[in-house]
N, C-alpha and C. Protein backbone atom coordinates (compact mmCIF):
# COMPACT_ATOMS: atom_id res chain seq x y z
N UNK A 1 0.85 -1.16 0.00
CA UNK A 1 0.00 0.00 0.00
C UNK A 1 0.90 1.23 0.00
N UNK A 2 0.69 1.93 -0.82
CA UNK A 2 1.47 3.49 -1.24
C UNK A 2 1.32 3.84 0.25
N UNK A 3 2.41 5.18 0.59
CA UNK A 3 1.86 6.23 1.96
C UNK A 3 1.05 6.91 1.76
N UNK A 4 0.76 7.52 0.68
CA UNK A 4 -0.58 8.00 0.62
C UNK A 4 -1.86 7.91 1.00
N UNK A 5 -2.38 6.75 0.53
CA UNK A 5 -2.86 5.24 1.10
C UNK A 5 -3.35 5.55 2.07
N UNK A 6 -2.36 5.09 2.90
CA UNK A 6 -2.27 4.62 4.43
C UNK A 6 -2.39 6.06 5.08
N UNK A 7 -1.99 7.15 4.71
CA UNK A 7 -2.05 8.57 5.56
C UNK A 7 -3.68 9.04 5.45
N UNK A 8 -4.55 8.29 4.04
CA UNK A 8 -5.79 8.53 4.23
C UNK A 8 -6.39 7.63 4.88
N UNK A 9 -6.28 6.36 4.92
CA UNK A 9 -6.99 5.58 5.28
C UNK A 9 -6.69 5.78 7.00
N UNK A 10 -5.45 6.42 7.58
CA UNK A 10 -5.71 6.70 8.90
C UNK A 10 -6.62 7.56 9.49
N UNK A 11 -6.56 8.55 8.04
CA UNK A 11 -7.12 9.73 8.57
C UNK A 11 -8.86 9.34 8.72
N UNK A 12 -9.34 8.54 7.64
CA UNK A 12 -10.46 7.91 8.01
C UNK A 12 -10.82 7.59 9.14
N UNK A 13 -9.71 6.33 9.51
CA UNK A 13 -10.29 6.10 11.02
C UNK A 13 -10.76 6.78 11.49
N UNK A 14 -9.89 8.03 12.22
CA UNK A 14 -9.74 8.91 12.91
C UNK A 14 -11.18 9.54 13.31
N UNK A 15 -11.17 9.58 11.71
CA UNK A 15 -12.66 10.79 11.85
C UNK A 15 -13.24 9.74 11.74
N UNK A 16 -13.99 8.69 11.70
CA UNK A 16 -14.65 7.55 12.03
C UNK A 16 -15.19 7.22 13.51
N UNK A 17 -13.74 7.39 14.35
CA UNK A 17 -13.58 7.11 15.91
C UNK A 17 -14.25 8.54 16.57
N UNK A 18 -13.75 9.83 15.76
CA UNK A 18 -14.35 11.07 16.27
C UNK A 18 -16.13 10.87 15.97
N UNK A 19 -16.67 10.18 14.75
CA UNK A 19 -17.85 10.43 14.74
C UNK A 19 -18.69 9.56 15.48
N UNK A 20 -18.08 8.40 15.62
CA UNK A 20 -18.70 7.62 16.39
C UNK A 20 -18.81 7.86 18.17
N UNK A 21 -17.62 8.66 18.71
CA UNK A 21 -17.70 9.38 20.09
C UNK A 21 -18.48 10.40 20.38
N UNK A 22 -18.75 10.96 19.17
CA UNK A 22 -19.64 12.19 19.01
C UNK A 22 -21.57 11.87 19.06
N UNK A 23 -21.41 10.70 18.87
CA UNK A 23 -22.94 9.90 18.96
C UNK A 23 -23.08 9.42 19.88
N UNK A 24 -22.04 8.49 20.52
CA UNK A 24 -21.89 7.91 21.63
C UNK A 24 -22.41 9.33 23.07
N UNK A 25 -21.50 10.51 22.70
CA UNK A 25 -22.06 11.65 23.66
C UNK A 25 -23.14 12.30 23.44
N UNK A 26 -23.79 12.34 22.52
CA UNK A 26 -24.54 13.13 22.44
C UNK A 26 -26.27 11.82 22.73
N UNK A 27 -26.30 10.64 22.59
CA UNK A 27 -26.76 10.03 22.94
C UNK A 27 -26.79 9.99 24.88
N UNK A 28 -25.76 9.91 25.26
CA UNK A 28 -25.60 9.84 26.87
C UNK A 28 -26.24 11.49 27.34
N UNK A 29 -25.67 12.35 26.73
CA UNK A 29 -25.72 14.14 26.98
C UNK A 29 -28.36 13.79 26.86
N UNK A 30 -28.24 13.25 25.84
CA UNK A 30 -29.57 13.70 25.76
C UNK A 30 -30.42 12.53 26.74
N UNK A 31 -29.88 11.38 27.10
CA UNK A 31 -30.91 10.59 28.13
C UNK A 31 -30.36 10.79 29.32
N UNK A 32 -29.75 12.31 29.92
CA UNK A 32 -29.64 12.59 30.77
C UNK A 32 -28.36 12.24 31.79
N UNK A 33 -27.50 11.23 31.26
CA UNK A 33 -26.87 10.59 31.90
C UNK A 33 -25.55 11.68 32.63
N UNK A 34 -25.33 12.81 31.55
CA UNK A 34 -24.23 13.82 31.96
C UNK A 34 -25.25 14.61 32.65
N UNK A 35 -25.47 14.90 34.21
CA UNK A 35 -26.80 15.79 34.80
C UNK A 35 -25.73 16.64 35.31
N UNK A 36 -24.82 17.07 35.15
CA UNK A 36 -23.48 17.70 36.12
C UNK A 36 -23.13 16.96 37.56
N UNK A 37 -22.99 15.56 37.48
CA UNK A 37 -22.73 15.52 38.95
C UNK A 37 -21.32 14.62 38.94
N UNK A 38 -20.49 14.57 39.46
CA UNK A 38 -19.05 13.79 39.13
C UNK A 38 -19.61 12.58 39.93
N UNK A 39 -18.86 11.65 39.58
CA UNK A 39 -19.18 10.31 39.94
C UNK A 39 -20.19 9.38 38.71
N UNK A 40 -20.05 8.30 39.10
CA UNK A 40 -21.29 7.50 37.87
C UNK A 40 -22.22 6.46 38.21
N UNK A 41 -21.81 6.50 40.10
CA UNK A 41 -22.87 5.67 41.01
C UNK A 41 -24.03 6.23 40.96
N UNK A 42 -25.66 5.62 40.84
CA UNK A 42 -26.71 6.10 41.36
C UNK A 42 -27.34 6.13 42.10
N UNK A 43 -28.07 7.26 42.68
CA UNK A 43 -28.61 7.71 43.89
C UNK A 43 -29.09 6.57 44.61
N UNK A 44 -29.24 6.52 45.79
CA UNK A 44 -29.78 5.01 46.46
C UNK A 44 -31.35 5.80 46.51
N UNK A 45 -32.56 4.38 46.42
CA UNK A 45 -33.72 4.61 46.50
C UNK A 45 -34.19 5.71 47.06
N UNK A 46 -33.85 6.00 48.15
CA UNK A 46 -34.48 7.09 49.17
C UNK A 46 -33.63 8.25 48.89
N UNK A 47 -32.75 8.41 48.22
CA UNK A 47 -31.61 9.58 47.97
C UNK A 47 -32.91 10.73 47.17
N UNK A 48 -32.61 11.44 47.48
CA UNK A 48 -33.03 12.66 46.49
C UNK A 48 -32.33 12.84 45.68
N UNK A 49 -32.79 13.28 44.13
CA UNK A 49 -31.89 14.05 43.36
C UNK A 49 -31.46 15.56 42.68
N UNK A 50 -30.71 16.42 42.92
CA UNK A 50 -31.48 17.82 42.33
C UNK A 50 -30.53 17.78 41.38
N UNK A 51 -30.81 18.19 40.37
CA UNK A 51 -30.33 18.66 39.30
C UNK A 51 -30.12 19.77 38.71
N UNK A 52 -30.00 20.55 39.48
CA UNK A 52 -30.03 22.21 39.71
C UNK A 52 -28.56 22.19 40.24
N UNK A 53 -28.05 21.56 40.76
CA UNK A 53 -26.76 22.21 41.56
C UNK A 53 -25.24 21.59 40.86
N UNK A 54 -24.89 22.07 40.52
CA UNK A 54 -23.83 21.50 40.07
C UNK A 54 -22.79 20.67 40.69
N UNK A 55 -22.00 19.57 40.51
CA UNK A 55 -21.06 19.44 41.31
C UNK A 55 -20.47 19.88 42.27
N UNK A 56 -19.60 20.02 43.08
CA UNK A 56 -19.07 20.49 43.64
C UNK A 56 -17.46 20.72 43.46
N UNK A 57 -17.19 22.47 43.67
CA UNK A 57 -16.16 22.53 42.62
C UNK A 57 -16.03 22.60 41.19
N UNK A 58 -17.63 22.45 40.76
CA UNK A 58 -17.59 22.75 39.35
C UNK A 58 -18.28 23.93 38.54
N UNK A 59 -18.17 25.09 38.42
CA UNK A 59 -18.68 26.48 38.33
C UNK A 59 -20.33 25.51 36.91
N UNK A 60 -20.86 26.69 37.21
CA UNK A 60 -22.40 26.17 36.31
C UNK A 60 -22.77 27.26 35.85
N UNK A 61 -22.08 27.47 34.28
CA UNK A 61 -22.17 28.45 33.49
C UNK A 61 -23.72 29.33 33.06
N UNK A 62 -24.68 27.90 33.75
CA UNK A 62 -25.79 28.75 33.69
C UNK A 62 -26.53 29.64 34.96
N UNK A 63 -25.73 29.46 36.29
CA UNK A 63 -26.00 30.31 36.85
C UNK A 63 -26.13 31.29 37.32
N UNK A 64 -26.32 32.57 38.09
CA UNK A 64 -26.91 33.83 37.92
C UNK A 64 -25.43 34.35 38.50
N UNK A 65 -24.48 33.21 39.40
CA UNK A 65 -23.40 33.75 40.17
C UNK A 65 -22.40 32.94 39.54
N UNK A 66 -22.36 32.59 38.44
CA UNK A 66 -20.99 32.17 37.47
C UNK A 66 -19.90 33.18 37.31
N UNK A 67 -18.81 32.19 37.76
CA UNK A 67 -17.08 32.84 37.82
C UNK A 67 -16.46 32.03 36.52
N UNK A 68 -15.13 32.74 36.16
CA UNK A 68 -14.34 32.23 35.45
C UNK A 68 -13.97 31.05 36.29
N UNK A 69 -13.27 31.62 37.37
CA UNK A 69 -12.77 30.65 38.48
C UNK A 69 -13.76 30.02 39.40
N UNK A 70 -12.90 28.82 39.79
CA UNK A 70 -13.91 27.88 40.00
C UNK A 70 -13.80 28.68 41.47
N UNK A 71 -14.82 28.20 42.22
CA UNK A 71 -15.04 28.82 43.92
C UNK A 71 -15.78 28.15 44.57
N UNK A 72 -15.73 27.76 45.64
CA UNK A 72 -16.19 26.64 46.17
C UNK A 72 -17.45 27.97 46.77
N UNK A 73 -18.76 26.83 47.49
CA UNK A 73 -20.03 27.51 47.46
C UNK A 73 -19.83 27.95 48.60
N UNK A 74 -18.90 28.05 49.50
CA UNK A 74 -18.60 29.05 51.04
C UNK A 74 -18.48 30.61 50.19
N UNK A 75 -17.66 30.75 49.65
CA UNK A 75 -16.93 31.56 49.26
C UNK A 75 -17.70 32.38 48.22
N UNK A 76 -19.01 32.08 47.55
CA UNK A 76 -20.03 32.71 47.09
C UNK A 76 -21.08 33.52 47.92
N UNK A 77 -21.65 34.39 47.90
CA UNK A 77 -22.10 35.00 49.12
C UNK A 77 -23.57 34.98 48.73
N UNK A 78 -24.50 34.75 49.20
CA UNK A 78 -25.86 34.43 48.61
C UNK A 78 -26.46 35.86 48.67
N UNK A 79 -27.26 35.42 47.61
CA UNK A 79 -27.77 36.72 46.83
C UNK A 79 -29.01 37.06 47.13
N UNK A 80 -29.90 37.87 47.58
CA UNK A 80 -31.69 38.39 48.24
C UNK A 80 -32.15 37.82 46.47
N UNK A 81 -33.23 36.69 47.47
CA UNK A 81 -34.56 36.75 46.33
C UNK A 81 -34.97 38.02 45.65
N UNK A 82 -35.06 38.01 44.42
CA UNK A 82 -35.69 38.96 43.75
C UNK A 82 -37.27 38.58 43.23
N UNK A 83 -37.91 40.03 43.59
CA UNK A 83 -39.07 39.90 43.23
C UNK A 83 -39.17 40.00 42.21
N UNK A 84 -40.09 38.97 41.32
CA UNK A 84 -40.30 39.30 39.96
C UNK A 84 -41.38 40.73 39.48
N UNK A 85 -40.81 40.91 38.14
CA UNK A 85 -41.54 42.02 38.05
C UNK A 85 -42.75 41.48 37.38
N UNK A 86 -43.83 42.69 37.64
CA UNK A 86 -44.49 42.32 36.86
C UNK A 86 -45.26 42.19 35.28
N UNK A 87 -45.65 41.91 34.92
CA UNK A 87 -45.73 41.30 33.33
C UNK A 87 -46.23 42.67 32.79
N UNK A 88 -46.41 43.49 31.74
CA UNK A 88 -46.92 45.05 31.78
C UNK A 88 -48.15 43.84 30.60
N UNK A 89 -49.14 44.90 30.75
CA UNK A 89 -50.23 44.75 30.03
C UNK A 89 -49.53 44.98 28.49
N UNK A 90 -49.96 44.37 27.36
CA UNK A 90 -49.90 44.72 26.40
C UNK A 90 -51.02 45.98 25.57
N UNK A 91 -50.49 46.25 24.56
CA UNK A 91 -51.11 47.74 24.65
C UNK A 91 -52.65 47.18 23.87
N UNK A 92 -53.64 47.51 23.89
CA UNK A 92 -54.73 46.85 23.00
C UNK A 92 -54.30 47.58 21.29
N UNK A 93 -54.57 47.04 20.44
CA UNK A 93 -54.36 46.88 18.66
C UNK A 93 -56.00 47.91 18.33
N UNK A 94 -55.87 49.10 18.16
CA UNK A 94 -57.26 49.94 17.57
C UNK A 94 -57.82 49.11 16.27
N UNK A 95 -59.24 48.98 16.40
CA UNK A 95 -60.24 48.33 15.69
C UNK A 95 -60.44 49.88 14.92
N UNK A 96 -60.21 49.88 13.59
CA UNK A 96 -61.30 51.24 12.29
C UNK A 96 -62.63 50.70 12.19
N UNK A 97 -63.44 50.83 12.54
CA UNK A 97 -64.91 50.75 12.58
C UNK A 97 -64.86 51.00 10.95
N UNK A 98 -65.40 50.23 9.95
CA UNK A 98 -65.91 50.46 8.84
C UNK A 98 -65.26 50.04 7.80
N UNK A 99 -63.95 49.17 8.21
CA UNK A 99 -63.03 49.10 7.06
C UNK A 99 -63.34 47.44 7.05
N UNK A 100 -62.67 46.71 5.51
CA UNK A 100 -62.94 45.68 5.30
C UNK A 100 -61.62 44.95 5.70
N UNK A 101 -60.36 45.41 5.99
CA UNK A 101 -58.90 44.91 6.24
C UNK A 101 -58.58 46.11 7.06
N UNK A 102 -57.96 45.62 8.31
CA UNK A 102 -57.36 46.26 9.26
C UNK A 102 -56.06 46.59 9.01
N UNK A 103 -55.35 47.51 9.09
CA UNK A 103 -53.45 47.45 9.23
C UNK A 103 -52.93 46.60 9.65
N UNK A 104 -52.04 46.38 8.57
CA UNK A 104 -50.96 45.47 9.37
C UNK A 104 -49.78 46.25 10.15
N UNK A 105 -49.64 47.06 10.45
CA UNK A 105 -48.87 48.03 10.95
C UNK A 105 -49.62 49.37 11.76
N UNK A 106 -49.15 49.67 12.97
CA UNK A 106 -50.14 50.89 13.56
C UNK A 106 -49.12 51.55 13.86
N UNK A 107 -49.38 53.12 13.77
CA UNK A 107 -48.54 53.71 14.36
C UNK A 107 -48.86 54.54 15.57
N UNK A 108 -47.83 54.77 16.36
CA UNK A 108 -48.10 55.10 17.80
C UNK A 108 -48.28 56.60 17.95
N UNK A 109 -48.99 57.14 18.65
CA UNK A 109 -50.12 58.49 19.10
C UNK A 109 -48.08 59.38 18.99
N UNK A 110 -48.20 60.35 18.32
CA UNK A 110 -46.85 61.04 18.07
C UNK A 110 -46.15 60.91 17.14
N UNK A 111 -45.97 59.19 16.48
CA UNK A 111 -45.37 59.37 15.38
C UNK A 111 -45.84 58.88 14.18
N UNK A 112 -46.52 59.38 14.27
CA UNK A 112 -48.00 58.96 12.77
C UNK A 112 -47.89 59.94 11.89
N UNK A 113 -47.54 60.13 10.44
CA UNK A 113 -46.89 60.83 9.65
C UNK A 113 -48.32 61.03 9.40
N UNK A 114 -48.19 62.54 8.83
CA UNK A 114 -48.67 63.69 8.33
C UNK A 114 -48.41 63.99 6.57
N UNK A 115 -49.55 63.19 6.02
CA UNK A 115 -49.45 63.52 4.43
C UNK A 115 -50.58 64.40 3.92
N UNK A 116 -49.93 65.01 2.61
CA UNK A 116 -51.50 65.84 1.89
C UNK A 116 -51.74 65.27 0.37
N UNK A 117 -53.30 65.36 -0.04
CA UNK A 117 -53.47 64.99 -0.76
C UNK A 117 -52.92 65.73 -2.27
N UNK A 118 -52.58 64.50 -3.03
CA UNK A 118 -51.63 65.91 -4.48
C UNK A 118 -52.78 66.43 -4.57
N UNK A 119 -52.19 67.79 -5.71
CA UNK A 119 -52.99 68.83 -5.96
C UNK A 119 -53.79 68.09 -6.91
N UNK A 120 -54.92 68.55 -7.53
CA UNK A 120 -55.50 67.82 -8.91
C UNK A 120 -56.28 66.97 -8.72
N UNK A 121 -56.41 66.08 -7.55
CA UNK A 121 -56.40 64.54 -7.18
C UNK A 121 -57.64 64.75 -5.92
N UNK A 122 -59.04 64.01 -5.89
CA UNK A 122 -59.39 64.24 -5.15
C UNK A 122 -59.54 62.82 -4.73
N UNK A 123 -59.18 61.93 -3.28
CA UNK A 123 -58.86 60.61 -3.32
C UNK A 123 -60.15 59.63 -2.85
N UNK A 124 -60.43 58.92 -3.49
CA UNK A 124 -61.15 57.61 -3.22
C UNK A 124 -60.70 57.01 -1.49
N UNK A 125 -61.48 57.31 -0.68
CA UNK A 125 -60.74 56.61 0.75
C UNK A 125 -61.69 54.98 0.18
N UNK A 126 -60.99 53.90 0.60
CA UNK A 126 -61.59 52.65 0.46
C UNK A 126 -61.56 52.03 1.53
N UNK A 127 -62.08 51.01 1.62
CA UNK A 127 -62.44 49.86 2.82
C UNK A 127 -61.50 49.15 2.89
N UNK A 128 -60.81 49.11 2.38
CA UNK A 128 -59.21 47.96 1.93
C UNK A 128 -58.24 48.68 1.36
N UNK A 129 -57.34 47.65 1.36
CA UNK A 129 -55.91 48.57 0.40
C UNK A 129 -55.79 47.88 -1.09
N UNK A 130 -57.03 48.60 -1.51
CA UNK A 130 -56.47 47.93 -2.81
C UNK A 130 -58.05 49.01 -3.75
N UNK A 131 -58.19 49.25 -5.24
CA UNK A 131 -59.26 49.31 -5.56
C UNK A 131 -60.00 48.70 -5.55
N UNK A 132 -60.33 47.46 -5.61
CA UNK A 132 -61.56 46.55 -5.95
C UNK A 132 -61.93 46.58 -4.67
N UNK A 133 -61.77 47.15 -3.17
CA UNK A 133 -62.46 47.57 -2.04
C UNK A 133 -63.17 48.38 -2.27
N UNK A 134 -64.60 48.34 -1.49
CA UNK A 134 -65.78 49.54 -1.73
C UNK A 134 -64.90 50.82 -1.52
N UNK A 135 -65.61 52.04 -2.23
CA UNK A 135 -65.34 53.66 -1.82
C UNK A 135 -66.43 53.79 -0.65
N UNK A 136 -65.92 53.86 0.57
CA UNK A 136 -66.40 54.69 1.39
C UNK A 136 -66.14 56.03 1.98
N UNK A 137 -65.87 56.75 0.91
CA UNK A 137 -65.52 58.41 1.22
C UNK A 137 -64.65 58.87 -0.02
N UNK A 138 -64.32 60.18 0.28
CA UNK A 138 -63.86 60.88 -1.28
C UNK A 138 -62.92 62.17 0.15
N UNK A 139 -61.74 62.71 -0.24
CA UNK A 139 -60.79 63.06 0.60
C UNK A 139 -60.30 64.33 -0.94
N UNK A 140 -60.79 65.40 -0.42
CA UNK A 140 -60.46 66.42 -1.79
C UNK A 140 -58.81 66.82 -1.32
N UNK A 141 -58.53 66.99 -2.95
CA UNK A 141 -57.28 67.78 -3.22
C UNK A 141 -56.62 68.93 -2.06
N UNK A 142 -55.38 68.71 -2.08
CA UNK A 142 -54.86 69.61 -0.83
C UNK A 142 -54.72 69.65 0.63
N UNK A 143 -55.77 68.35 0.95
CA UNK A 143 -55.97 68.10 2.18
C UNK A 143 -55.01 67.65 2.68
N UNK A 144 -54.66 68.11 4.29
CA UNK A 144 -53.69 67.17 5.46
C UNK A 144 -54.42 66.03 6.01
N UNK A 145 -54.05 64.91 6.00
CA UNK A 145 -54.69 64.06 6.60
C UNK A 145 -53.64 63.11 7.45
N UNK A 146 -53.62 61.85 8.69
CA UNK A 146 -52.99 61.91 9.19
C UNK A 146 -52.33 60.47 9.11
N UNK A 147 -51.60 59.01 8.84
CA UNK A 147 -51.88 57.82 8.63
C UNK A 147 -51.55 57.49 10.22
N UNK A 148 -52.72 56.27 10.56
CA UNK A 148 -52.87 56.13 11.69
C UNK A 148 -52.11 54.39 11.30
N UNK A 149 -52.00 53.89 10.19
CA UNK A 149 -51.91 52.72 9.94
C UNK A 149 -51.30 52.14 8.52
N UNK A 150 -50.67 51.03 7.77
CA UNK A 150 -50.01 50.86 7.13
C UNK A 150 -50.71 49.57 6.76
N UNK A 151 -50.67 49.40 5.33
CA UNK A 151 -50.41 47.56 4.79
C UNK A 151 -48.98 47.15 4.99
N UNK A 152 -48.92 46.31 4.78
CA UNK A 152 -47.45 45.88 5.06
C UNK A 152 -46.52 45.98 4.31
N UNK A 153 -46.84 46.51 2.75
CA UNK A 153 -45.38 46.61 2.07
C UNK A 153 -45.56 47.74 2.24
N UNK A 154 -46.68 49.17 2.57
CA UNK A 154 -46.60 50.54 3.01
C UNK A 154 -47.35 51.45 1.75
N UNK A 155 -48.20 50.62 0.87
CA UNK A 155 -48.29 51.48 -0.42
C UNK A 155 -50.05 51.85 -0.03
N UNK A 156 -50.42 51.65 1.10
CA UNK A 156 -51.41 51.93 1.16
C UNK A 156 -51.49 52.59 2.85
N UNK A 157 -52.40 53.46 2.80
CA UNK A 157 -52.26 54.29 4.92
C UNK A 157 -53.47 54.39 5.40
N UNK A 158 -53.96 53.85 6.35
CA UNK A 158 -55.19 54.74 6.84
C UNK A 158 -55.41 55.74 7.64
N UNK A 159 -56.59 56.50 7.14
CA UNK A 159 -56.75 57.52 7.89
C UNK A 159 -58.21 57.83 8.54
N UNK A 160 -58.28 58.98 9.21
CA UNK A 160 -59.34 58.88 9.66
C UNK A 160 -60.09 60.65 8.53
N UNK A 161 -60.95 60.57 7.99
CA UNK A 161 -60.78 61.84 7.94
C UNK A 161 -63.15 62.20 7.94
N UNK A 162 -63.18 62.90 8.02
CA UNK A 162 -64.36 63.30 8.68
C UNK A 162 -64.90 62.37 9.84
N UNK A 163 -64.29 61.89 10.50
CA UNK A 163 -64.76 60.16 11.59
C UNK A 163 -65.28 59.35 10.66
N UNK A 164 -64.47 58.88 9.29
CA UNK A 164 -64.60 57.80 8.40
C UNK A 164 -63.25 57.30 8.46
N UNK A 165 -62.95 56.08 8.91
CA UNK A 165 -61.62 55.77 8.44
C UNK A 165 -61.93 55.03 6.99
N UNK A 166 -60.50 55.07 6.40
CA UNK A 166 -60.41 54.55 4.95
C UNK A 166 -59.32 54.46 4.56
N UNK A 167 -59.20 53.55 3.37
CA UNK A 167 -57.80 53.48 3.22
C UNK A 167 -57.11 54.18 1.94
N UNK A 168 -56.18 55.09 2.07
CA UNK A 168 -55.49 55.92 0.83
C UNK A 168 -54.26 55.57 0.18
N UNK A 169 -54.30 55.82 -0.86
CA UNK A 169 -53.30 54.67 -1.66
C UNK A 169 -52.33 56.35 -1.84
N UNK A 170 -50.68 55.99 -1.26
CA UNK A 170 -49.83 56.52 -0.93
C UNK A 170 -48.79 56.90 -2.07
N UNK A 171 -49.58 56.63 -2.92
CA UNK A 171 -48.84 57.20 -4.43
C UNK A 171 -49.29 58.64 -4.77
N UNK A 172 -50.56 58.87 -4.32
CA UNK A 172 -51.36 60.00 -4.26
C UNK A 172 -51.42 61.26 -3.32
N UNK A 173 -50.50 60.75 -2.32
CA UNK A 173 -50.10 61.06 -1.31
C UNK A 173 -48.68 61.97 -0.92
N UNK A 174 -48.51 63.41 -0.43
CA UNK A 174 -47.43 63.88 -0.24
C UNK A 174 -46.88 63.59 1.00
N UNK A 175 -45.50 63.34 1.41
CA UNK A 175 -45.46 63.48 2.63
C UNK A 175 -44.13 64.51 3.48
């Protein structure tokens, strides 16, 4: 057999022995068998087990008082329960009374852009973002009006304008 050969066919092994250790752990890692505790005796019947605490002597990268260095648990100084906070209400999503498709996008009381209608152009407000939605209102030339809301690629805004919301197609639109 050439060295060539033989320098691949080791190298095979190799990574053969690596892939097969790599199954071998990750098989043991997932039925629990690595729980962080040194030793490989199991608990006697009446033993408790926690699985929260790491070895001893062995830092537990997922805890709240993780060191580089290892530190034995004297030498950690325990920390005051913290109260959890609490959860904040989420904000409620505004319902447009009258429209056939809601926004996919809202914008918040302050930063809701301010467009006018082009000159020339007096606009169809619709029930949807699209034409083939009913006209429910007509929005004349020149007007400021305010978008309270967006479709999602943005080519369409709603607004509110005489207490009709509707939707205005943003091509028509200055801003």
């Amino acid at each position: 057999m050439s060295e060539i050969r033989k320098k691949a066919m080791t190298r095979l092994v190799l990574c053969a022995v690596a892939l097969v250790a790599s199954i071998i752990f990750s098989v043991l890692l997932l039925s629990g068998t690595f729980d962080g505790k040194t030793g490989g005796s199991q608990p006697a019947s009446g033993d408790t087990i926690s699985s929260s605490a790491p070895a001893e002597g062995v830092d537990d990268p997922t805890a709240d008082n993780f060191t580089a260095e290892s530190a034995s648990a004297e030498e950690v100084p325990a920390e005051p329960e913290a109260t959890p906070e609490p959860t904040p209400e989420p904000t409620p999503v505004p319902e447009y009374e009258g429209l056939s498709v809601q926004p996919t996008t809202y914008y918040n009381e302050g930063e809701q852009p301010t467009y006018t209608v082009t000159d020339g152009n007096n606009l169809n407000m619709r029930g949807g973002p699209g034409t083939d939605y009913d006209k429910i209102g007509q929005v004349p030339a020149s007007t400021s009006v305010t978008a309270l809301g967006t479709n999602e690629d943005g080519s369409w805004v709603v607004v509110n304008y005489n207490g009709t919301y509707g939707w205005l197609k943003t091509e028509f639109l200055n801003g």
